[in-house]
N, C-alpha and C. Protein backbone atom coordinates (compact mmCIF):
# COMPACT_ATOMS: atom_id res chain seq x y z
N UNK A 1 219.97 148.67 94.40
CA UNK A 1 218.85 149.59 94.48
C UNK A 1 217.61 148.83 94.93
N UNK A 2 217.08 149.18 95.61
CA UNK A 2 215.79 148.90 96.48
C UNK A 2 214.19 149.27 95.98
N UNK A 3 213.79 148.65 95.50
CA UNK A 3 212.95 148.65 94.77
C UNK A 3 211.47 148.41 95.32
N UNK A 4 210.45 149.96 95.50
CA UNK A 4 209.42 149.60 96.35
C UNK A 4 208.28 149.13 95.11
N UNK A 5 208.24 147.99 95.26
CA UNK A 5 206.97 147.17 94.14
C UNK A 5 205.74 147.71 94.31
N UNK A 6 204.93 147.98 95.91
CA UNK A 6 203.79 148.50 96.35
C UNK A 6 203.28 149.59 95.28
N UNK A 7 204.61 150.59 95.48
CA UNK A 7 204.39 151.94 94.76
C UNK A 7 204.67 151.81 92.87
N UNK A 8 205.35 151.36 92.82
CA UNK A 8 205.26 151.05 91.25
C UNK A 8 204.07 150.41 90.99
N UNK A 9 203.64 149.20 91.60
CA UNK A 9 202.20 148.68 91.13
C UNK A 9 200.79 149.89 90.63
N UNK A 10 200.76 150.89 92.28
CA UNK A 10 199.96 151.85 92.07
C UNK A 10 200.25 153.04 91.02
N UNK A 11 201.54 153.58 91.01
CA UNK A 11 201.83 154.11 89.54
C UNK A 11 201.32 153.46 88.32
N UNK A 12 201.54 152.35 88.46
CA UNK A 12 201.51 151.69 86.86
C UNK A 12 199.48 151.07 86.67
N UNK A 13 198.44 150.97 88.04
CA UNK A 13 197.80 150.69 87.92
C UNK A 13 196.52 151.85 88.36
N UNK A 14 196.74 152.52 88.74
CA UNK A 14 196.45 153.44 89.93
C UNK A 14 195.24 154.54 89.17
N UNK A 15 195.37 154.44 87.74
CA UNK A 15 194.56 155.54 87.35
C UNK A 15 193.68 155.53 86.16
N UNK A 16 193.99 154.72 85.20
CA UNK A 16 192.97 153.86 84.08
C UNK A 16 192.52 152.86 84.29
N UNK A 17 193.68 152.00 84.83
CA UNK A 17 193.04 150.62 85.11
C UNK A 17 192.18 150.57 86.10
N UNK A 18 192.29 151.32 86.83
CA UNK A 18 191.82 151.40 88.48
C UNK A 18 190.64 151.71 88.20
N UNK A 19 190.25 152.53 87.32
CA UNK A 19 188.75 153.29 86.89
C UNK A 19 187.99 152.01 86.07
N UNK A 20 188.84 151.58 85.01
CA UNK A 20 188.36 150.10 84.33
C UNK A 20 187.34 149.26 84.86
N UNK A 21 188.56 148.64 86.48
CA UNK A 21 188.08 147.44 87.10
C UNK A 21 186.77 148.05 88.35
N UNK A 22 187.03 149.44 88.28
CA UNK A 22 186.03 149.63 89.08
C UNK A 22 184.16 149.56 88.48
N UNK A 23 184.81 150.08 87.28
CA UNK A 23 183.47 150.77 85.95
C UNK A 23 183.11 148.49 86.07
N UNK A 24 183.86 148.20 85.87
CA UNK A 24 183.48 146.76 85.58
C UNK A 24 182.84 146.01 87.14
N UNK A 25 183.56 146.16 88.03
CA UNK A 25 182.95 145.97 89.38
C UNK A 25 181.70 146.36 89.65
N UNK A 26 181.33 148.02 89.37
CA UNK A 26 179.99 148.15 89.74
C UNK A 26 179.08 147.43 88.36
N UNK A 27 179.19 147.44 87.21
CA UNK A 27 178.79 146.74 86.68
C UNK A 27 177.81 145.14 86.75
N UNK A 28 179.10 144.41 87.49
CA UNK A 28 178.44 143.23 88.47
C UNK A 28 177.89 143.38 89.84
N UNK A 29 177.29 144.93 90.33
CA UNK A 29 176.88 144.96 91.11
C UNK A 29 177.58 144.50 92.77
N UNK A 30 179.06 144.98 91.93
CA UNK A 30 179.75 145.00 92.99
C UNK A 30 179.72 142.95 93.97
N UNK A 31 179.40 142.27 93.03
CA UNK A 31 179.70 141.24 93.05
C UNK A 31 181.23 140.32 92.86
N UNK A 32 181.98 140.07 93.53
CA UNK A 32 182.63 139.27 93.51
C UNK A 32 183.26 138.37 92.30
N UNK A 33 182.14 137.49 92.65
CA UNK A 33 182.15 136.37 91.71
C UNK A 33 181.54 136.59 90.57
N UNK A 34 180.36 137.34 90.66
CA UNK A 34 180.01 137.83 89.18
C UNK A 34 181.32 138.50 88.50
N UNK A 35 181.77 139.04 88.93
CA UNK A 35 183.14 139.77 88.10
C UNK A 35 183.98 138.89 87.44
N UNK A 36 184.36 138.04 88.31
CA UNK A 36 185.07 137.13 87.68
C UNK A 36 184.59 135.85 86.98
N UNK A 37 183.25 135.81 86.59
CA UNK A 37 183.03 134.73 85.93
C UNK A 37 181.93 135.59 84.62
N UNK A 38 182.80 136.75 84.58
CA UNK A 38 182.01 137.66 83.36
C UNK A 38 183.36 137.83 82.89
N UNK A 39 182.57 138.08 80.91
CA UNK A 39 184.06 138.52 80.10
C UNK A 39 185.03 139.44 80.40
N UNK A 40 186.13 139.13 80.48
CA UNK A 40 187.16 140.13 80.40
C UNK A 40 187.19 141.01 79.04
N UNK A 41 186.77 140.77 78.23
CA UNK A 41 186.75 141.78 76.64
C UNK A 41 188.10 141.50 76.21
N UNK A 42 189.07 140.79 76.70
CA UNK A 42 190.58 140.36 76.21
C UNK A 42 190.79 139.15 76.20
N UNK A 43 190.86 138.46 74.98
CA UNK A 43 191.19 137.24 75.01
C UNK A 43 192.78 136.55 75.45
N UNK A 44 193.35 137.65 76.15
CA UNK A 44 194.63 137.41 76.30
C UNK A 44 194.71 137.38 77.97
N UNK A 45 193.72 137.80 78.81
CA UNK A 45 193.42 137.75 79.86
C UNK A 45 192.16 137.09 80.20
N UNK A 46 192.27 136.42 82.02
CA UNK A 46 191.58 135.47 82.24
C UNK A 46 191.03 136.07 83.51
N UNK A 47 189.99 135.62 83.96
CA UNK A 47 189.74 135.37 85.42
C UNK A 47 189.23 134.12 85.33
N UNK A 48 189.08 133.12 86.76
CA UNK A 48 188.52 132.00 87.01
C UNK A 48 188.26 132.16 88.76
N UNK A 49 186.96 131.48 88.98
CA UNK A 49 186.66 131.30 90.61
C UNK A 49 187.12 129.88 90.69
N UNK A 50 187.99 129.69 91.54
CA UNK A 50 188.20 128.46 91.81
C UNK A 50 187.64 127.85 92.71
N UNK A 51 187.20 128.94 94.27
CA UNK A 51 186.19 128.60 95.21
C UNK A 51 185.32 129.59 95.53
N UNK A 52 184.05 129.97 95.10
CA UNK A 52 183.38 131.40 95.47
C UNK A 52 183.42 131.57 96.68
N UNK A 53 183.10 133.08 96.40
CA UNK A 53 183.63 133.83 97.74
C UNK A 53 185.11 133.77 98.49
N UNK A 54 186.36 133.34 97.95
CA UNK A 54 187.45 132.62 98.41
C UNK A 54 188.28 133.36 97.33
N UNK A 55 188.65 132.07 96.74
CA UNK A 55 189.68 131.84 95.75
C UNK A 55 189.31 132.10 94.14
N UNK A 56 190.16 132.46 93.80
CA UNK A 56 190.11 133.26 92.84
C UNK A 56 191.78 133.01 91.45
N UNK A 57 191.68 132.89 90.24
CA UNK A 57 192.68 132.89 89.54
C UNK A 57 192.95 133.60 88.78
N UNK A 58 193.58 134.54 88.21
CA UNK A 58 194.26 135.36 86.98
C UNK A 58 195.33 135.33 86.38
N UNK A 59 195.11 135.65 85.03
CA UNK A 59 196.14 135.60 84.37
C UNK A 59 196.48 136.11 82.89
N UNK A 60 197.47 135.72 82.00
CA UNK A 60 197.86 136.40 81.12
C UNK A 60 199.10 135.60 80.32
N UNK A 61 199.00 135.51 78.79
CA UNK A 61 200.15 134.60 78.13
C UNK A 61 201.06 135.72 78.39
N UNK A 62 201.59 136.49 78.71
CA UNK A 62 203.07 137.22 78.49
C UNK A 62 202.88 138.23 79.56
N UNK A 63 204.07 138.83 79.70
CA UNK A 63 204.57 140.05 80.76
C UNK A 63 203.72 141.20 80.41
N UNK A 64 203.49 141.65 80.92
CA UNK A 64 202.94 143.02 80.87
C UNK A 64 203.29 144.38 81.62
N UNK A 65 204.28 143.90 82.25
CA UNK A 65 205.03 145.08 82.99
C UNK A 65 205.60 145.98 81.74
N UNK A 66 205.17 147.33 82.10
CA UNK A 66 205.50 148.46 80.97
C UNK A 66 207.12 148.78 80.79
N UNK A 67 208.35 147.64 82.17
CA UNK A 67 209.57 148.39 82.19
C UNK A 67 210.29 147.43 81.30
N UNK A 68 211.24 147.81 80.41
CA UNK A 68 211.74 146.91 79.54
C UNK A 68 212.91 146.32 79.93
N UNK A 69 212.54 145.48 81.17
CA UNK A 69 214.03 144.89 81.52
C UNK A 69 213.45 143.44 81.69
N UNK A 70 214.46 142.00 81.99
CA UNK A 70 213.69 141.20 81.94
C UNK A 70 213.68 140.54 83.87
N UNK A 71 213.97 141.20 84.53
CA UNK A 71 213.60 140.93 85.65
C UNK A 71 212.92 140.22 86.03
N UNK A 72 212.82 139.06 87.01
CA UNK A 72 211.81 138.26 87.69
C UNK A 72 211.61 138.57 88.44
N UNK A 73 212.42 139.92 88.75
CA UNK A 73 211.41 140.87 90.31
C UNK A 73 210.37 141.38 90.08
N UNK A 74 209.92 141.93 88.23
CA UNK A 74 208.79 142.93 87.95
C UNK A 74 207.69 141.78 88.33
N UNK A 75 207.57 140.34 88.11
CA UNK A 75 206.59 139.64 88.40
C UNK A 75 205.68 140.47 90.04
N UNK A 76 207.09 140.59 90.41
CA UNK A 76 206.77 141.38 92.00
C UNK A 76 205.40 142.46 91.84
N UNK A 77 206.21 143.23 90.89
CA UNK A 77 205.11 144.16 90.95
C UNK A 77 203.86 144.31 89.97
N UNK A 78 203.66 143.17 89.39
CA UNK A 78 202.49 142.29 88.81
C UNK A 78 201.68 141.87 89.87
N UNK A 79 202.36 141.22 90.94
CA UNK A 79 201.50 140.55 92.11
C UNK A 79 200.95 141.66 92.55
N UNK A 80 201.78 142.96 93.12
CA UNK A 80 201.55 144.06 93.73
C UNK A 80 200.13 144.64 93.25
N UNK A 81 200.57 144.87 91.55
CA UNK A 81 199.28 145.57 90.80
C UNK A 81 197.95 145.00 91.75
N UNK A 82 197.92 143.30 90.94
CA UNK A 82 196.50 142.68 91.52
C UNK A 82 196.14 142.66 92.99
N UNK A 83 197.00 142.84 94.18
CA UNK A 83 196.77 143.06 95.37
C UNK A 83 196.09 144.75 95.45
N UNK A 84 196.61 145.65 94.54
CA UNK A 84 196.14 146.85 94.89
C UNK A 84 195.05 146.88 94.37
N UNK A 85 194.44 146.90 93.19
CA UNK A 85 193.41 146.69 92.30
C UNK A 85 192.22 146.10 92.59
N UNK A 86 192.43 144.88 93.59
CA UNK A 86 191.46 144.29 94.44
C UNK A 86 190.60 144.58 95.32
N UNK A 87 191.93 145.22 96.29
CA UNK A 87 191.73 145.90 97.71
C UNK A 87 190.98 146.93 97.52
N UNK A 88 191.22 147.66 96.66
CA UNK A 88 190.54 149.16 96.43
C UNK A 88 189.10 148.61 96.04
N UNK A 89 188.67 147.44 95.83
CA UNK A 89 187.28 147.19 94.86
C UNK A 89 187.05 146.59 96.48
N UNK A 90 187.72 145.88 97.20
CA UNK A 90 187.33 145.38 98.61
C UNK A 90 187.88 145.93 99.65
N UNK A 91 187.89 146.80 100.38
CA UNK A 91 188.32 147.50 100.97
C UNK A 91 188.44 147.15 102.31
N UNK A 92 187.18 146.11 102.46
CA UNK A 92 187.15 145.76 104.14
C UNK A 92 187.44 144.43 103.58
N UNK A 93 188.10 143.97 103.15
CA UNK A 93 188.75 142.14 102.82
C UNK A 93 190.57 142.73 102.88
N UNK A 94 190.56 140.90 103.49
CA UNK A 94 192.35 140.92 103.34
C UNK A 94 192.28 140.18 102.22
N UNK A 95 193.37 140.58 101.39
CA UNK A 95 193.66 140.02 99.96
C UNK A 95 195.14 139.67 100.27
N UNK A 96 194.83 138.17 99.49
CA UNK A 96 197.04 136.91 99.73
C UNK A 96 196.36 137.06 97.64
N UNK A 97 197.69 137.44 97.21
CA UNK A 97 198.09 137.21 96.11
C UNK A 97 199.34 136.36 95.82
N UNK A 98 199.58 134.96 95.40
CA UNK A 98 200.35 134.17 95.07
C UNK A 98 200.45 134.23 93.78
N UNK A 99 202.08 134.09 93.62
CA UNK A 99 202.14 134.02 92.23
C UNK A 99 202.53 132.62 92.16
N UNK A 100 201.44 131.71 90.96
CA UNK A 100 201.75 130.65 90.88
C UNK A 100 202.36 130.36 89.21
N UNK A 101 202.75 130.87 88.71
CA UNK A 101 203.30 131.05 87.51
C UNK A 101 203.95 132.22 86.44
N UNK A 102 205.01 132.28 86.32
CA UNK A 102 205.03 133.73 85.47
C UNK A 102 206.32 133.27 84.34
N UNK A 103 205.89 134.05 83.09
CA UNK A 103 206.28 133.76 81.53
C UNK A 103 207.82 134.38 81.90
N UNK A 104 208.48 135.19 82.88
CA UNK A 104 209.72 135.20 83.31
C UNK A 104 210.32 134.56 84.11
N UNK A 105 209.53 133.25 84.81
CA UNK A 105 210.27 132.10 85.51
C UNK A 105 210.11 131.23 84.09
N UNK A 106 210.27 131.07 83.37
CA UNK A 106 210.19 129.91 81.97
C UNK A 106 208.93 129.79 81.77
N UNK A 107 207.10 129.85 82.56
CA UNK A 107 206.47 129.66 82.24
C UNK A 107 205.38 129.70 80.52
N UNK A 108 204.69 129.35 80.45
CA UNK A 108 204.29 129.20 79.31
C UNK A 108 202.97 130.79 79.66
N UNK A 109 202.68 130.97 80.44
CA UNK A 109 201.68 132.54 81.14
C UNK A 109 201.71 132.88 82.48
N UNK A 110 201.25 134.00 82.68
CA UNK A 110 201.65 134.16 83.98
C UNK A 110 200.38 133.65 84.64
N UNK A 111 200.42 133.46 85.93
CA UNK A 111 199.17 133.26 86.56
C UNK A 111 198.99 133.25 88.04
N UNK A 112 197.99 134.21 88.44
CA UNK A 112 198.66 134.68 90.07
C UNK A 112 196.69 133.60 90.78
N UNK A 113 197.33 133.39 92.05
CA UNK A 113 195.79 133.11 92.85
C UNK A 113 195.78 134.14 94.14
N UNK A 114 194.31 134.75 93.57
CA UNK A 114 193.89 135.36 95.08
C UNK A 114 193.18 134.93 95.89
N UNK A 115 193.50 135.20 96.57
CA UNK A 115 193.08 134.89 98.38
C UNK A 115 192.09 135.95 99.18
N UNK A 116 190.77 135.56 99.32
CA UNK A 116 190.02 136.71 99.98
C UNK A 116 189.66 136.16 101.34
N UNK A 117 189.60 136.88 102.68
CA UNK A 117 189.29 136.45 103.51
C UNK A 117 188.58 137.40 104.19
């Protein structure tokens, strides 16, 4: 079975969260880097600028995919989420989401880097 990640991401992110990161985006005045170097309100989630205006890090100690299987494809649509979630806050930017760690490859948290260009 063939599994479109794109569309599960936006299902699973597409309508609370989406309102969240936006309510929090305009917040920083639609800043970037202010966003990400302001609290998340979850100590279980991170942001970090690694290069402003650029690069960017996120993350999380455990899975958070809502499907209860243990797949290292859902990481997929973890990456997916943060590519959609982004884009919609940047609309005229290309967004590279790498996943450089996830608590279903053995890691100790997951942790993706974005890419703005």
């Amino acid at each position: 079975m063939d599994i479109n990640y794109k569309q599960c991401a936006i299902n699973c992110v597409g309508g609370d969260t989406l309102k969240q990161y936006q309510k929090q985006f305009d917040e920083c005045n639609q800043d970037f880097d202010l966003l990400f170097s302001s609290d998340t309100g979850d100590e279980d989630f991170y942001r970090r600028i690694i290069e402003p205006g650029h690069i960017y890090e996120t993350g999380y100690p455990r899975c958070i995919c809502w499907q209860n299987n243990d797949s290292i494809d859902k990481c997929e649509c973890s990456r997916q989420a943060i590519i959609y979630l982004y884009s919609q806050l940047l609309p005229n930017r290309e967004i590279t989401v790498e996943t450089i760690q996830t608590v279903r490859m053995g890691a100790e948290s997951c942790r993706f880097r974005i890419i703005l260009r």
